[in-house]
Protein backbone atom coordinates (compact mmCIF):
# COMPACT_ATOMS: atom_id res chain seq x y z
CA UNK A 1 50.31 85.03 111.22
CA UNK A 2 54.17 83.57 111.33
CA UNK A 3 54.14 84.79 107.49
CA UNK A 4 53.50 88.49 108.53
CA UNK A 5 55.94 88.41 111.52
CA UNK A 6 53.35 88.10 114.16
CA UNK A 7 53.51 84.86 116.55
CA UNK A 8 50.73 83.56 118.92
CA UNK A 9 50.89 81.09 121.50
CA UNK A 10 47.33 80.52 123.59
CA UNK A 11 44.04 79.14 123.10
CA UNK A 12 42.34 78.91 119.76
CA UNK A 13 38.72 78.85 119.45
CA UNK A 14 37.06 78.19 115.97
CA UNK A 15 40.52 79.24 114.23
CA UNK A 16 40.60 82.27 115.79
CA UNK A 17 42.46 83.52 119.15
CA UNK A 18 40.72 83.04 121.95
CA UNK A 19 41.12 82.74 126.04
CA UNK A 20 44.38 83.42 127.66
CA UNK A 21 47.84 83.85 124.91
CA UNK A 22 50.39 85.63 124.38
CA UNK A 23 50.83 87.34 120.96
CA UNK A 24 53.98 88.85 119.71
CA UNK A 25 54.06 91.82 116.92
CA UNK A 26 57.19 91.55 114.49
CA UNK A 27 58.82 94.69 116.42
CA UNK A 28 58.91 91.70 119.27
CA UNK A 29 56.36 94.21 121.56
CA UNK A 30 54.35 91.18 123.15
CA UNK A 31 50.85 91.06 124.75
CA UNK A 32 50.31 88.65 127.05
CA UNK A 33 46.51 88.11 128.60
CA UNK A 34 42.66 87.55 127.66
CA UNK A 35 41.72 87.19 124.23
CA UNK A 36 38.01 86.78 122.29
CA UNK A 37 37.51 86.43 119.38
CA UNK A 38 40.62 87.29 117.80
CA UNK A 39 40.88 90.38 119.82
CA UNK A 40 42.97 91.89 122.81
CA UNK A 41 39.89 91.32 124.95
CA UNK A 42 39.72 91.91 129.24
CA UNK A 43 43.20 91.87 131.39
CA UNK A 44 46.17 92.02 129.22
CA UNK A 45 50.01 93.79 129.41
CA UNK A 46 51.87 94.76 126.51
CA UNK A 47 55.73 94.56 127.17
CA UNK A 48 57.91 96.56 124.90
CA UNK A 49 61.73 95.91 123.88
CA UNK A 50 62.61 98.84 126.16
CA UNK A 51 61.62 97.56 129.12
CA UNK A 52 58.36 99.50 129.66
CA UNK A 53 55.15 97.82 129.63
CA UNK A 54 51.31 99.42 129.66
CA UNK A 55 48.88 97.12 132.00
CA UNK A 56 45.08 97.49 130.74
CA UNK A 57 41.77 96.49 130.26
CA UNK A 58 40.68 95.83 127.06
CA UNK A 59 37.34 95.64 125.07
CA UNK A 60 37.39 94.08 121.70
CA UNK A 61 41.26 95.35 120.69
CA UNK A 62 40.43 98.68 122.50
CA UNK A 63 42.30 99.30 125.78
CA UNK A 64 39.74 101.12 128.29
CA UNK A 65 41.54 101.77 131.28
CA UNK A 66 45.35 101.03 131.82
CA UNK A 67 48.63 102.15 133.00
CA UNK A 68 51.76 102.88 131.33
CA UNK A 69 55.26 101.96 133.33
CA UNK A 70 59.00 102.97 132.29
CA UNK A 71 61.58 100.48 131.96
CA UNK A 72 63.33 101.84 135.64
CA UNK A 73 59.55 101.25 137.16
CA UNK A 74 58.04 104.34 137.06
CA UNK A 75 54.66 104.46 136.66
CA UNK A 76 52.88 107.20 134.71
CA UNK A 77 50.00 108.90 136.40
CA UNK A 78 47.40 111.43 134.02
CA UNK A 79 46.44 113.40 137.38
CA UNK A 80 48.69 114.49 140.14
CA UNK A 81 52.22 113.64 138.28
CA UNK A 82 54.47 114.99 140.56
CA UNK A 83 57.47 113.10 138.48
CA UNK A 84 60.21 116.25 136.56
CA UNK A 85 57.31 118.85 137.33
CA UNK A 86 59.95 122.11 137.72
CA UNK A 87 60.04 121.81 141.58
CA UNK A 88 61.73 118.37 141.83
CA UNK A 89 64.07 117.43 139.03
CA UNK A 90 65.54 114.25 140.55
CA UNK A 91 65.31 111.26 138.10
CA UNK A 92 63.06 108.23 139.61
CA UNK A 93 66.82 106.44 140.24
CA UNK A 94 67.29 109.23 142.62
CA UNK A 95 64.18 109.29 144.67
CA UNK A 96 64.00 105.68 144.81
CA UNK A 97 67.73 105.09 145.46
CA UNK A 98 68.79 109.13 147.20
CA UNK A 99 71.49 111.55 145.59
CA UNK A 100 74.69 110.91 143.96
CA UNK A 101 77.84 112.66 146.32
CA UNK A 102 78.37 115.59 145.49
CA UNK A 103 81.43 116.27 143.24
CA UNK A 104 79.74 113.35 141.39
CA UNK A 105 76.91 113.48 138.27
CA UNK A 106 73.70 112.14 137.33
CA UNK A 107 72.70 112.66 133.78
CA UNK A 108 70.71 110.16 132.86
CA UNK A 109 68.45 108.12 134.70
CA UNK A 110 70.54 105.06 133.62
CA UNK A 111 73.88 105.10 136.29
CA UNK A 112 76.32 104.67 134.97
CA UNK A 113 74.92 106.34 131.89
CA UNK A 114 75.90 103.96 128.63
CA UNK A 115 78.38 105.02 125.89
CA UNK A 116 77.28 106.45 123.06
CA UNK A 117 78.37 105.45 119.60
CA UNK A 118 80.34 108.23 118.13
CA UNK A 119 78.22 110.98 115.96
CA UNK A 120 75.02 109.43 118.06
CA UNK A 121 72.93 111.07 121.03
CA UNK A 122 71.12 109.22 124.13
CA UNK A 123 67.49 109.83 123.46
CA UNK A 124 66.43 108.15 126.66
CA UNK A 125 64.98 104.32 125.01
CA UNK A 126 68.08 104.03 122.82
CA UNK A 127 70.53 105.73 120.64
CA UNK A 128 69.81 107.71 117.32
CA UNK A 129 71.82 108.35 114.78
CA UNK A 130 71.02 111.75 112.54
CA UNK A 131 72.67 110.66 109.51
CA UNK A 132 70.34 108.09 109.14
CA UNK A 133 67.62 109.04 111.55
CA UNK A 134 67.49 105.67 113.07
CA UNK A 135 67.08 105.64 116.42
CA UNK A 136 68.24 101.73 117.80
CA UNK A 137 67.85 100.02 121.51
CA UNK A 138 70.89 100.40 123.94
CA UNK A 139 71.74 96.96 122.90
CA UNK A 140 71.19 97.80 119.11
CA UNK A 141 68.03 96.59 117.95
CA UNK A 142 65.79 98.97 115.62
CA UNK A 143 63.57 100.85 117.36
CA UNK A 144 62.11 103.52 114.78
CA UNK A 145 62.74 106.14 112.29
CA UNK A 146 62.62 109.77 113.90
CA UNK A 147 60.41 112.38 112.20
CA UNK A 148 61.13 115.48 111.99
CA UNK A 149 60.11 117.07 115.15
CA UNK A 150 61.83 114.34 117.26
CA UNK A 151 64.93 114.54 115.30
CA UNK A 152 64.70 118.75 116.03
CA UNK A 153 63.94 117.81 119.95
CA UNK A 154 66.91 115.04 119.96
CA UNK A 155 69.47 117.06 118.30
CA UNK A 156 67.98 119.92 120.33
CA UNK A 157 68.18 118.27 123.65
CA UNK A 158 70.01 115.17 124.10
CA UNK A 159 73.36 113.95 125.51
CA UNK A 160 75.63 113.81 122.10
CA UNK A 161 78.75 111.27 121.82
CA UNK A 162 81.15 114.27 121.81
CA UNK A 163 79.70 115.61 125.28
CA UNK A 164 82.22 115.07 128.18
CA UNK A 165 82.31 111.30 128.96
CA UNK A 166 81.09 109.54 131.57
CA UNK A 167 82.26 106.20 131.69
CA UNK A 168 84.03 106.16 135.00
CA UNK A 169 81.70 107.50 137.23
CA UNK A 170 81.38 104.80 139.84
CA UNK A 171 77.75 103.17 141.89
CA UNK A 172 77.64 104.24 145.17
CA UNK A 173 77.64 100.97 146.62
CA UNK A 174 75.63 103.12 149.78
CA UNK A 175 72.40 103.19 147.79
CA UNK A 176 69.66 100.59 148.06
CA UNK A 177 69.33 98.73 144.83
CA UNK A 178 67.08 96.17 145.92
């Protein structure tokens, strides 16, 4: 597996994965949890580089029930997502942590938001770059290539380098962070 870019620490059972490990693809996305038979097999998490993770069941490499959560600990629901629906546009931050002052201003749901490189936009899990359609982590790491319809929704969309800078808006130091 090392030769391929995949690692695997756990339990091996007639040279294959098997019981509890944790296995880690070459984009360093990791699954930790129960494995048979050389498959993602019963609890298991899968932790991206982002920060988000998605919490399943698995049968035989096939997750059958699970739940995706965002980096900031939001948790995705199918039914009932009352999360950015057009009535309520907070970000999570805010209705976890309450409103910014006024006079003051939320972008992103990263506070403060992070600079962008110049000739880059903030596409929410890292930067991307259109000359190269590369989008990279906030700390720089390759992330993906951006087809065409998410480079059209990113240049369409996000916050750009040249937008108004926001670099010194201050915390509130009034707002629960624990």
């Amino acid at each position: 597996m090392e030769l391929i870019g995949n690692r695997y620490k756990g339990n091996i059972k007639h040279g294959r994965m098997e019981g509890y490990g944790e296995y880690t693809f070459p984009t360093d996305t990791k699954y930790v949890g129960d494995i048979k038979d050389g498959k993602f097999h019963g609890k298991g998490v899968l932790y991206f580089i982002n920060g988000s993770k998605y919490k399943a069941t698995w049968e035989e490499g096939i997750a059958v029930d699970g739940t995706f959560v965002f980096p900031d600990g939001l948790e995705y629901k199918d039914k009932d997502w009352a999360y950015c629906d057009g009535y309520d546009r907070r970000f999570y931050t805010e209705i976890c942590y309450g409103f910014i002052p006024p006079g003051e201003t939320q972008l992103t749901n990263i506070h403060p938001p992070p600079v962008i490189p110049d000739g880059c936009y903030d596409c929410t899990d890292g930067f991307y770059d259109p000359k190269i359609r590369v989008i990279t982590s906030y700390s720089g790491e390759f992330l993906r290539n951006a087809d065409d319809n998410e480079h059209e929704w990113i240049v369409s969309t996000c916050r750009r380098a040249w937008d108004v800078p926001l670099t010194d808006i201050p915390l509130q130091t009034s707002r629960n962070q624990s």
